[in-house]
Protein backbone atom coordinates (compact mmCIF):
# COMPACT_ATOMS: atom_id res chain seq x y z
CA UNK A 1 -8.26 11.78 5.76
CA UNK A 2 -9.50 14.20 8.67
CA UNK A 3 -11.76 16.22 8.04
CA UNK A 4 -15.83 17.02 9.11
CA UNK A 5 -16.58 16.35 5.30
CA UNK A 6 -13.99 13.37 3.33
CA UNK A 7 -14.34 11.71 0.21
CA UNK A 8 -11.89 8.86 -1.35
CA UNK A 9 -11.90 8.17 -4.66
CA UNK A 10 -15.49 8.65 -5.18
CA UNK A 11 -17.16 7.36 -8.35
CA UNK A 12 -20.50 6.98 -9.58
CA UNK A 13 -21.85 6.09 -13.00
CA UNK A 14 -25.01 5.85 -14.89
CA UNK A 15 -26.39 3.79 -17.86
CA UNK A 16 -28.43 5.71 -20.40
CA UNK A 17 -29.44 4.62 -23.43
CA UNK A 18 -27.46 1.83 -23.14
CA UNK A 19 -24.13 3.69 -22.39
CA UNK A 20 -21.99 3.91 -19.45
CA UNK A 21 -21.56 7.72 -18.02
CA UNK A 22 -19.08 8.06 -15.53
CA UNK A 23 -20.37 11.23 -13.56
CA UNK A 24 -17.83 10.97 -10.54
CA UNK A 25 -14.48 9.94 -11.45
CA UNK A 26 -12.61 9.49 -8.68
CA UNK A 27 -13.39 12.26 -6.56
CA UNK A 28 -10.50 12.79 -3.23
CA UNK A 29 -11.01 16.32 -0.94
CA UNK A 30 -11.34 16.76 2.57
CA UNK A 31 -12.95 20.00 4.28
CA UNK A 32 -12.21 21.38 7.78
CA UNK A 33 -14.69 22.00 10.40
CA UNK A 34 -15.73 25.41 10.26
CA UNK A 35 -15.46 26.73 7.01
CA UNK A 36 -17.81 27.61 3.92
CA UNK A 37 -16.56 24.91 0.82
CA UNK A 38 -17.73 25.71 -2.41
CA UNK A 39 -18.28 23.35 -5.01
CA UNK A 40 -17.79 25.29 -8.90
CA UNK A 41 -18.50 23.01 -11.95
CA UNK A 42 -20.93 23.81 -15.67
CA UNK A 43 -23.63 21.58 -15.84
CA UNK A 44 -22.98 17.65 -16.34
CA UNK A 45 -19.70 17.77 -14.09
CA UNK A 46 -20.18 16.15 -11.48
CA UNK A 47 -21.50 18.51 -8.68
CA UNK A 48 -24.74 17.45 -7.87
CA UNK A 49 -24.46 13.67 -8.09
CA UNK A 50 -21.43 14.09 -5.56
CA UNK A 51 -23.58 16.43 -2.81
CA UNK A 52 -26.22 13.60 -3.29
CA UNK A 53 -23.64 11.04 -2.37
CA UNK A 54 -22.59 12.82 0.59
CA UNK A 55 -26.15 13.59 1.51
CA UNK A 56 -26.75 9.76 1.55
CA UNK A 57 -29.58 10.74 -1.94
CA UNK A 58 -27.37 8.68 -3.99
CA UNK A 59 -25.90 5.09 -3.41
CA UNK A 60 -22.44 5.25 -3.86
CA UNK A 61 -20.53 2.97 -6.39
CA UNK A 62 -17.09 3.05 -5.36
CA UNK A 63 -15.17 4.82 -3.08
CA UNK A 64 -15.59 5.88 0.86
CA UNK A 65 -17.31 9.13 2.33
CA UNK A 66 -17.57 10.16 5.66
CA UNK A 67 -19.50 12.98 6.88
CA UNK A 68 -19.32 14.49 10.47
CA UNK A 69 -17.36 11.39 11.35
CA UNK A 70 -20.21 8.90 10.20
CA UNK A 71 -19.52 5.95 7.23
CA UNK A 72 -22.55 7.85 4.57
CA UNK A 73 -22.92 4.15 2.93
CA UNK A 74 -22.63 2.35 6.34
CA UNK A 75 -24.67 4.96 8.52
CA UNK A 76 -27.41 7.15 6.28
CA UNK A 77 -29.40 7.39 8.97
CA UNK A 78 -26.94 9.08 11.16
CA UNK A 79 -25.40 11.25 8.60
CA UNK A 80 -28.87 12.31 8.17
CA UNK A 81 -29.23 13.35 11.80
CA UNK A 82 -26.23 15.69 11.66
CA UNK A 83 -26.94 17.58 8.67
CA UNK A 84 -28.63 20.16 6.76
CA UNK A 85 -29.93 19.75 3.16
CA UNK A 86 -31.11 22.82 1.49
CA UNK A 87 -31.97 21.71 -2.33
CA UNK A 88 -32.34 24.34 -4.79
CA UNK A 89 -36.36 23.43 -5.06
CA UNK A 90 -36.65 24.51 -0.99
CA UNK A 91 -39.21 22.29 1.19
CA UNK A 92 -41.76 24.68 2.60
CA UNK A 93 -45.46 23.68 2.31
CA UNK A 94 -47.06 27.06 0.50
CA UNK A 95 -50.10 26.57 2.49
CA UNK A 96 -48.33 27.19 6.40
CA UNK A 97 -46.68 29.81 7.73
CA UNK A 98 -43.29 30.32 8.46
CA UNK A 99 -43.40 29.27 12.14
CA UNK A 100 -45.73 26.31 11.33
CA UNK A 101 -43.08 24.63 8.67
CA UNK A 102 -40.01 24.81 11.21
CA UNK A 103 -42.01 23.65 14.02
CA UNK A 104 -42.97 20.56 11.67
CA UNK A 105 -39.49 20.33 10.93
CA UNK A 106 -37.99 20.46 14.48
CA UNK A 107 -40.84 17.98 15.45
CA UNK A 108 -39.88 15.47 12.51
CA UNK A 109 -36.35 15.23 14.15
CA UNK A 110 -37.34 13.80 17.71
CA UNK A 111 -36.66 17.24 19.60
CA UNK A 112 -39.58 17.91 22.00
CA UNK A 113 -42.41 20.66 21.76
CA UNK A 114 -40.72 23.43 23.96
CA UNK A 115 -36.97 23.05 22.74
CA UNK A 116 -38.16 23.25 19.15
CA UNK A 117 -40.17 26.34 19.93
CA UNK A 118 -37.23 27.92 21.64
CA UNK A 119 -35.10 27.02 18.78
CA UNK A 120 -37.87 28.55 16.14
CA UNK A 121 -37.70 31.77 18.14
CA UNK A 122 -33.64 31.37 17.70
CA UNK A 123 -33.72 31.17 13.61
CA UNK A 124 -36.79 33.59 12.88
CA UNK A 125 -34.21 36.67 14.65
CA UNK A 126 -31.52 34.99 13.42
CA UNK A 127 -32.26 34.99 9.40
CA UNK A 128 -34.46 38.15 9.71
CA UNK A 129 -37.86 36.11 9.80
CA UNK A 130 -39.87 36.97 12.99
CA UNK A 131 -41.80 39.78 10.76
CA UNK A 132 -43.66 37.61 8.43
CA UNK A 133 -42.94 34.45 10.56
CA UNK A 134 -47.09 33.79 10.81
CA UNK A 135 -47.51 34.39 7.21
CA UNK A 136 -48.03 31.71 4.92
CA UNK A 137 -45.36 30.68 2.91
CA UNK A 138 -46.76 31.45 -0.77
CA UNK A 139 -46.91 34.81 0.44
CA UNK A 140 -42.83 35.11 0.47
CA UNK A 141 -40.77 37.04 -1.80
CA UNK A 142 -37.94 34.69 -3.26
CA UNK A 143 -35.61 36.24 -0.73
CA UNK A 144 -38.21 35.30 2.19
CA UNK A 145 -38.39 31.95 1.11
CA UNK A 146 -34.47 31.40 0.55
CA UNK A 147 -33.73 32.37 4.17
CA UNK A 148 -36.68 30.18 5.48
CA UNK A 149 -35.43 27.25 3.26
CA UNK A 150 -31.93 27.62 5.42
CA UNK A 151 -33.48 27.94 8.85
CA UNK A 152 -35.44 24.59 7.77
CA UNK A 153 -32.17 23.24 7.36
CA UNK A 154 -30.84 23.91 10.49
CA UNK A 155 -33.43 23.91 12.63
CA UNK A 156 -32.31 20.47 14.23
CA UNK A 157 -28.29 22.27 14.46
CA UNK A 158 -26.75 20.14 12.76
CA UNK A 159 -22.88 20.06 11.92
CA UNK A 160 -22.77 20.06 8.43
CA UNK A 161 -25.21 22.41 6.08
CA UNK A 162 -25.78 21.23 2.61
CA UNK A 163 -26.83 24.21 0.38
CA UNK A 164 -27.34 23.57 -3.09
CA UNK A 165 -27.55 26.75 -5.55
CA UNK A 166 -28.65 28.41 -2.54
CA UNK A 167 -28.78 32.41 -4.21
CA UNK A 168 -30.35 30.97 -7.38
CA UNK A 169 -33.06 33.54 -8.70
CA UNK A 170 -32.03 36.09 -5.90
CA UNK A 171 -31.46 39.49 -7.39
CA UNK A 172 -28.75 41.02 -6.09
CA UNK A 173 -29.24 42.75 -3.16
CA UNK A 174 -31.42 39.36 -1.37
CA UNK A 175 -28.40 37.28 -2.75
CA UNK A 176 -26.04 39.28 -0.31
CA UNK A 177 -28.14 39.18 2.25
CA UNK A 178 -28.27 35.55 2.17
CA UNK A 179 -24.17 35.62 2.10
CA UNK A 180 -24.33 37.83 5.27
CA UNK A 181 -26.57 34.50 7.01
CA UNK A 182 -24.27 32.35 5.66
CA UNK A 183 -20.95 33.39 6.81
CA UNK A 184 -23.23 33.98 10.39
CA UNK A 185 -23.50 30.18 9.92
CA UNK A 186 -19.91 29.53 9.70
CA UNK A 187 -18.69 31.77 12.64
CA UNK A 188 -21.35 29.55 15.13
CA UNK A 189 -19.57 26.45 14.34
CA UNK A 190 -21.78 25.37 11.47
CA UNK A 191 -19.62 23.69 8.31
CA UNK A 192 -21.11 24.77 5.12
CA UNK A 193 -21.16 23.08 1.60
CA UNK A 194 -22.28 24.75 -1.10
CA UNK A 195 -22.36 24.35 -4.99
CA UNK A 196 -22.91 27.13 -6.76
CA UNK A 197 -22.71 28.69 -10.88
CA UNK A 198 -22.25 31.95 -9.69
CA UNK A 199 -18.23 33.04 -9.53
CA UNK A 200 -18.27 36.14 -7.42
CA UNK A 201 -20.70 34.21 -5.32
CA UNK A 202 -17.91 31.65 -4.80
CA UNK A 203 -15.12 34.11 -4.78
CA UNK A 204 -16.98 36.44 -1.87
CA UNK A 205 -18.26 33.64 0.25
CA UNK A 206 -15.68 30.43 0.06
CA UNK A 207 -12.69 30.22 2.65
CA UNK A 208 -12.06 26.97 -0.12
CA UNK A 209 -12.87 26.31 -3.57
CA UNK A 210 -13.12 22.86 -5.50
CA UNK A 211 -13.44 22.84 -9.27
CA UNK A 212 -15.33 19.87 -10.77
CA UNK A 213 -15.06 19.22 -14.76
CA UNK A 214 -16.25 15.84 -16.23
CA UNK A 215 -16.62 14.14 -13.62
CA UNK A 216 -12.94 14.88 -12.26
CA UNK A 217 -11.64 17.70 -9.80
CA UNK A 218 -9.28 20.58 -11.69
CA UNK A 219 -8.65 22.77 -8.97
CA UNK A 220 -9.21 23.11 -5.37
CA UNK A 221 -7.53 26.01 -2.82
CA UNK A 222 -9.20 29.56 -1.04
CA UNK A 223 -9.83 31.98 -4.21
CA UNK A 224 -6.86 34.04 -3.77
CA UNK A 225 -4.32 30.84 -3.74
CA UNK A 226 -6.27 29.61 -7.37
CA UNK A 227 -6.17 33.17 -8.51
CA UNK A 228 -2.36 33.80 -7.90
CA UNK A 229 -2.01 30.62 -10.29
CA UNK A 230 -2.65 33.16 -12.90
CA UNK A 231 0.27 35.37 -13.08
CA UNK A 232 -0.78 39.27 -13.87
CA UNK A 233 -3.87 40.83 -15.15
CA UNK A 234 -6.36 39.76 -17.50
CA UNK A 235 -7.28 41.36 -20.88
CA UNK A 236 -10.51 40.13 -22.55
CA UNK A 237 -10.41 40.92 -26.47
CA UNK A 238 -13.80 40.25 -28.42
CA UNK A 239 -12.68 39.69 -32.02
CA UNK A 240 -14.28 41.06 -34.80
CA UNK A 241 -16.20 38.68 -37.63
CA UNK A 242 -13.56 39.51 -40.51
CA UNK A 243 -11.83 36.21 -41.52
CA UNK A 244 -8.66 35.87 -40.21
CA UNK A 245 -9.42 37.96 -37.45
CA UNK A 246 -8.14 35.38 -34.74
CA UNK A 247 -4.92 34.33 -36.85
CA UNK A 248 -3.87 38.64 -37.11
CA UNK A 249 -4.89 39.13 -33.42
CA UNK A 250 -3.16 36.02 -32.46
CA UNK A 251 0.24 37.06 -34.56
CA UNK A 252 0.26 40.64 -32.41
CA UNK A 253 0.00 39.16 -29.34
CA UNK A 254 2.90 36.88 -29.79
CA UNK A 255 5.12 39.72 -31.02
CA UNK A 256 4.02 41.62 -27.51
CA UNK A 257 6.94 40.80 -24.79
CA UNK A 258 4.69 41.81 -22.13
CA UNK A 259 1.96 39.40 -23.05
CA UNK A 260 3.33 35.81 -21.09
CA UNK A 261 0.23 33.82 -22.15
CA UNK A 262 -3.26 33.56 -24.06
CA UNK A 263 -6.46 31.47 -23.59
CA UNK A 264 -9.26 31.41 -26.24
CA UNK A 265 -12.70 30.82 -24.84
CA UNK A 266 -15.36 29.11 -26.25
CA UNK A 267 -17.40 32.00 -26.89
CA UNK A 268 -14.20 33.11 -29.32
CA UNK A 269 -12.80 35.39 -26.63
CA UNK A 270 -9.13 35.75 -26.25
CA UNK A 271 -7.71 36.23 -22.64
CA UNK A 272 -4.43 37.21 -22.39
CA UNK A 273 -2.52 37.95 -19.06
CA UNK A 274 0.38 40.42 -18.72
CA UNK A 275 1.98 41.81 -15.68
CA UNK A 276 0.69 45.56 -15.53
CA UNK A 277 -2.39 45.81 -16.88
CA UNK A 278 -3.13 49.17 -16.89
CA UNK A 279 0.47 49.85 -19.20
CA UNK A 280 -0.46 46.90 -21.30
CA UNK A 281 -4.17 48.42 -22.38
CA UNK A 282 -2.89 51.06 -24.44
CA UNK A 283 0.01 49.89 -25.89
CA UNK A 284 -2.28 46.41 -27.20
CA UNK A 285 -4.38 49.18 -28.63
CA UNK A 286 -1.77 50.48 -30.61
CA UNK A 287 -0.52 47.68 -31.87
CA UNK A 288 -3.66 46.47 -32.92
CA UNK A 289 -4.27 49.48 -35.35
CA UNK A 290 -0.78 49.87 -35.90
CA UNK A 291 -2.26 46.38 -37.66
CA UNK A 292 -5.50 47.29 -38.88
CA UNK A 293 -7.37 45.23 -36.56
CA UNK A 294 -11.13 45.80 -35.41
CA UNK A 295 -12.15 44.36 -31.97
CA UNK A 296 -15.91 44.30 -31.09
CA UNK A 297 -14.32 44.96 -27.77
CA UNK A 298 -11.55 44.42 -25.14
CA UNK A 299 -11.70 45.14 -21.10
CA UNK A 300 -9.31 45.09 -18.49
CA UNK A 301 -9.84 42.41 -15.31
CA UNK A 302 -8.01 41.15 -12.22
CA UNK A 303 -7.66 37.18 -12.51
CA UNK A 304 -10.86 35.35 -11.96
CA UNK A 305 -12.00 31.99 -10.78
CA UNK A 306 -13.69 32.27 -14.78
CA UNK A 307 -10.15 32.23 -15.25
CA UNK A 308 -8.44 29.83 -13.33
CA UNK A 309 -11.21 27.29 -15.16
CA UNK A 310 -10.70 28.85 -18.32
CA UNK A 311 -6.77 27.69 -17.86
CA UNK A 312 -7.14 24.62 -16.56
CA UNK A 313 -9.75 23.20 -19.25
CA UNK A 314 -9.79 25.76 -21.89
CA UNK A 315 -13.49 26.47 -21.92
CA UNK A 316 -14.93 29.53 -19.77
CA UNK A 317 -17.42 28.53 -16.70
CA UNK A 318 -19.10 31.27 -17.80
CA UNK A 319 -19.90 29.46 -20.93
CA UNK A 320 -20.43 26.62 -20.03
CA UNK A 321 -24.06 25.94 -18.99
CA UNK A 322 -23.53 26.45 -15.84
CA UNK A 323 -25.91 25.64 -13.18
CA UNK A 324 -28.00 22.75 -12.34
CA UNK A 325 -25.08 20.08 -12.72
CA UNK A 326 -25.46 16.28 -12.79
């Protein structure tokens, strides 16, 4: 393995209520210096209890992990040192300002007075912060206290920045805002790992995506290379209730040339993928009243990373509770 962040057959279980839960299985990925990782997975896969192995959180059970060069069961303490944790619950103390909490934090680490001062200057331009810098904390909006929650992180500088759910509750606008100090992050050096539920969060921001399902990994490349995977466009078709609705759709798809495969989601969804969209749309619409079907609905999509889980487990991410995974 060489990379800033490596894991080798990483496993960790749990007992609860008397059973055995595997919640790594064997976990293997290595990521470069320099880049953003995410880590995609519903709830239960996996993703947490692996960041809080790597974060030294979580003994390990089996397995090796190394993180900016340092053994994480051998050497916590200096894994600890040279990173960033950002949980999704933040750190700030309500009750001080800004300025106060990453002065605390600097001070915590060892640095002296004056260099963390300088460095507290640094982050409050750097992540927008100097204007409410000497206000206290439980005066933030949730985008406020999102971009104070990274400069806590990486107040110290450390290699490797942890960030787990890090846009969660954000509305839209604050959420790419926080991408923009992100991806600042990665172009000073600074490696970033990230879980995340949200897709386009993952597709926008990643240079590398891993998939975790049950404990296992599914998929792992940049979002374009998983996305290429699936050949041609999507089309989403929400069936009607009649009965028999899924066998009828199901029997016009197959007799469609142009349709080279079909998923069904969870949620009772169809996705099928064909090479030109745009030609496709219309003529499924034909055939389906040609047929006498009724869809609630039907839409036309590039591939997505829902996708590329949806075909490599059969179950949409979307549907899947994710979130806060174990």
């Amino acid at each position: 393995m060489s990379g800033v962040i490596e894991a080798r057959e990483l496993r960790k279980r749990f007992t609860a209520r008397g059973n055995v839960v595997e919640a790594v299985r064997g976990v293997n990925f290595v990521v470069a210096p320099g880049e953003i990782f995410g880590f995609l997975g519903p709830n239960g896969a996996g993703k947490t209890t692996t960041l809080r192995m790597l974060t030294t959180l979580l003994a390990i059970d089996e397995g090796e992990a190394r993180v900016a060069g340092l053994d994480v069961t051998a050497e916590p303490a200096k894994v600890r040192e040279r990173i960033g944790y950002v949980s999704q619950l933040g750190g700030a103390d309500n009750l001080a300002t800004g300025r106060e909490n990453l002065m605390l934090q600097g001070r915590l680490y060892g640095r002296e007075r004056s260099h963390v001062a300088a460095r507290v200057d640094q982050l409050l331009g750097l992540l927008d912060l100097a204007s409410f810098a000497d206000r206290t904390v439980k005066t933030y909006s949730g985008g406020q206290r999102r971009r104070l929650d990274v400069a806590l992180g990486i107040v110290h500088e450390p290699e490797v920045l942890f960030l787990d759910e890090p846009t969660t509750g954000l509305d839209p606008q604050n959420r790419a805002n926080l991408w923009t100090h992100v991806r600042g992050l990665r172009d000073r050096g600074v490696t970033v790992f990230l879980t995340t539920h949200y897709l386009e969060e993952a597709d926008a921001l990643c240079d590398r995506v891993m998939i975790i399902d049950d404990g296992t990994i599914v998929a792992e490349g940049s979002p374009r290379e998983l996305k290429r995977d699936i050949v041609g466009d999507a089309v989403v078709l929400r069936l009607g209730d009649e009965d028999g609705a899924s066998e009828r759709v199901a029997e016009v798809l197959a007799s469609a040339p142009f349709v080279h495969s079909t998923t069904q989601a969870e949620d009772g969804e169809l996705h099928c993928y064909v090479d030109d969209g745009p030609a496709a749309l219309p003529e499924l619409l034909r055939r389906f009243d040609a047929a006498q079907i009724v869809l609630r609905g039907i839409s036309l999509s590039e591939p997505t990373l829902d996708d590329v889980f949806l075909a490599k487990t059969g179950r949409s991410l979307r549907d899947s509770g994710a979130g806060v995974a174990v």
